[in-house]
N, C-alpha and C. Protein backbone atom coordinates (compact mmCIF):
# COMPACT_ATOMS: atom_id res chain seq x y z
N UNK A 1 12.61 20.06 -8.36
CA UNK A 1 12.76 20.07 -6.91
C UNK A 1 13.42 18.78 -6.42
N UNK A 2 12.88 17.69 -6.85
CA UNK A 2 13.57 16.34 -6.65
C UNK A 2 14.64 16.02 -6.92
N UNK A 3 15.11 16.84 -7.94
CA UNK A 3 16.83 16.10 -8.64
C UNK A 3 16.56 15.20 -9.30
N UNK A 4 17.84 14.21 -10.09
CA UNK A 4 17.49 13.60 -10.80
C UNK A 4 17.45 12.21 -10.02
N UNK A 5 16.92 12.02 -8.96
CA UNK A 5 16.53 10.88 -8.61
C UNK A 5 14.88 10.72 -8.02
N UNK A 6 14.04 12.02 -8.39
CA UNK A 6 12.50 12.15 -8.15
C UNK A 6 12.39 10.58 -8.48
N UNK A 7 12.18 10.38 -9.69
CA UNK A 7 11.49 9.32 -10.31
C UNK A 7 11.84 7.89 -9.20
N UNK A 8 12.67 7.97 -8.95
CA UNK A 8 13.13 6.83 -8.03
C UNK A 8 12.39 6.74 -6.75
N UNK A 9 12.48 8.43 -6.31
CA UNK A 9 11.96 8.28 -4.65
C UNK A 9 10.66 8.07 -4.89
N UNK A 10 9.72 8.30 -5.67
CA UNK A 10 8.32 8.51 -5.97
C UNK A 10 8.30 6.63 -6.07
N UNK A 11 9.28 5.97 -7.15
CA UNK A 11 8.69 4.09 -7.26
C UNK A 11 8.48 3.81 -6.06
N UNK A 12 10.24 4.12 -5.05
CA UNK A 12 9.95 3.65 -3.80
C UNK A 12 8.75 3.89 -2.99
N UNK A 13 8.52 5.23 -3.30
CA UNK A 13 7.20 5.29 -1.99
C UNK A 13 5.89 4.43 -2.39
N UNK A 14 5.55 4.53 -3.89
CA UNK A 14 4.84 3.41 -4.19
C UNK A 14 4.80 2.49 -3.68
N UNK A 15 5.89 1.70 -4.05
CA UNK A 15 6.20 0.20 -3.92
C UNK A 15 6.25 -0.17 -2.32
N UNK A 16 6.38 0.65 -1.85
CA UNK A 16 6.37 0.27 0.28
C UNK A 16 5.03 0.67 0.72
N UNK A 17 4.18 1.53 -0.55
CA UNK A 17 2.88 1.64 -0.23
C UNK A 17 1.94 0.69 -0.33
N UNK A 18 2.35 -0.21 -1.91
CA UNK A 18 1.87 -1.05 -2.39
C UNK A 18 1.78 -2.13 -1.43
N UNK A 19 3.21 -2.20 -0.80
CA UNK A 19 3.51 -3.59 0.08
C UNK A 19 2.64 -3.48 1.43
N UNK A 20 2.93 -2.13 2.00
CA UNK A 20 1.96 -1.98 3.26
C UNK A 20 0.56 -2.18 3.30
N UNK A 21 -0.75 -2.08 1.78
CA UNK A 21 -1.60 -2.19 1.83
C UNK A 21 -2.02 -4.12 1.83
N UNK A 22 -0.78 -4.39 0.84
CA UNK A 22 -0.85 -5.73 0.67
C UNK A 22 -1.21 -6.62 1.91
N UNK A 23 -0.65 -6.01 3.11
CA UNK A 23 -0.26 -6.73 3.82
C UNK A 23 -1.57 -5.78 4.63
N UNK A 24 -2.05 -4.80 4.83
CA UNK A 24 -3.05 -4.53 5.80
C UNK A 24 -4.82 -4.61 5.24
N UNK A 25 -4.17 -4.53 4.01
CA UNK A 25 -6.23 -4.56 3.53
C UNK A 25 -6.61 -5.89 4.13
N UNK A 26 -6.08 -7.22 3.62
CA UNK A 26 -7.03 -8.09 3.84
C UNK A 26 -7.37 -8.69 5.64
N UNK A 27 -6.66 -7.98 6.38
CA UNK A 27 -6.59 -7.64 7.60
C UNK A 27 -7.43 -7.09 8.22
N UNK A 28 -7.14 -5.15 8.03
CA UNK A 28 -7.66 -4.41 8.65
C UNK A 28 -9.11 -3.50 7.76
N UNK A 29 -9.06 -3.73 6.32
CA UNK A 29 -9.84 -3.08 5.39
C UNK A 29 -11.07 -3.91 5.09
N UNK A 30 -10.37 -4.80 4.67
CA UNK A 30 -11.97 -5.69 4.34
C UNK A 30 -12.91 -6.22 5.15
N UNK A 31 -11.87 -7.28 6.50
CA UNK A 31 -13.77 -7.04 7.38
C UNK A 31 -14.21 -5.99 7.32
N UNK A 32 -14.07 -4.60 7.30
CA UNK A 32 -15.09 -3.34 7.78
C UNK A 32 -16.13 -3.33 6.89
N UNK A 33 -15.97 -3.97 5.31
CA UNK A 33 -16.76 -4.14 4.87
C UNK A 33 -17.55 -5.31 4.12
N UNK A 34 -17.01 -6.17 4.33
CA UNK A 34 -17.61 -7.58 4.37
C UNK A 34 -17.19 -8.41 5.50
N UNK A 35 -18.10 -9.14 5.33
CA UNK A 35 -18.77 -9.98 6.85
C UNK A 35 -18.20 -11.27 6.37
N UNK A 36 -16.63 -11.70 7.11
CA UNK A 36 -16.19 -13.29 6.53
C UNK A 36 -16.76 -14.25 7.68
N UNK A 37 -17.78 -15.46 7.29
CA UNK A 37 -17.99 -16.18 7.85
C UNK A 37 -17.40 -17.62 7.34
N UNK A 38 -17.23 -18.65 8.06
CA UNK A 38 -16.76 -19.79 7.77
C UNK A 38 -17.63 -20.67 7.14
């Protein structure tokens, strides 16, 4: 279904997935479940 560039579109979506969590877990994910105090 993909053609022969599946394998490619699939890294990319990874890799912008990878980057988007990078950048929102320690943000929006982890206070919800730990409590950062100073």
């Amino acid at each position: 279904k993909g053609g022969p560039y599946l394998a490619i579109y699939l890294w990319a979506f990874v890799f912008v997935l990878s980057l988007v969590m990078m950048t929102l877990y320690p943000v929006l994910i982890a206070p919800l479940f730990n409590k950062f105090t100073p």
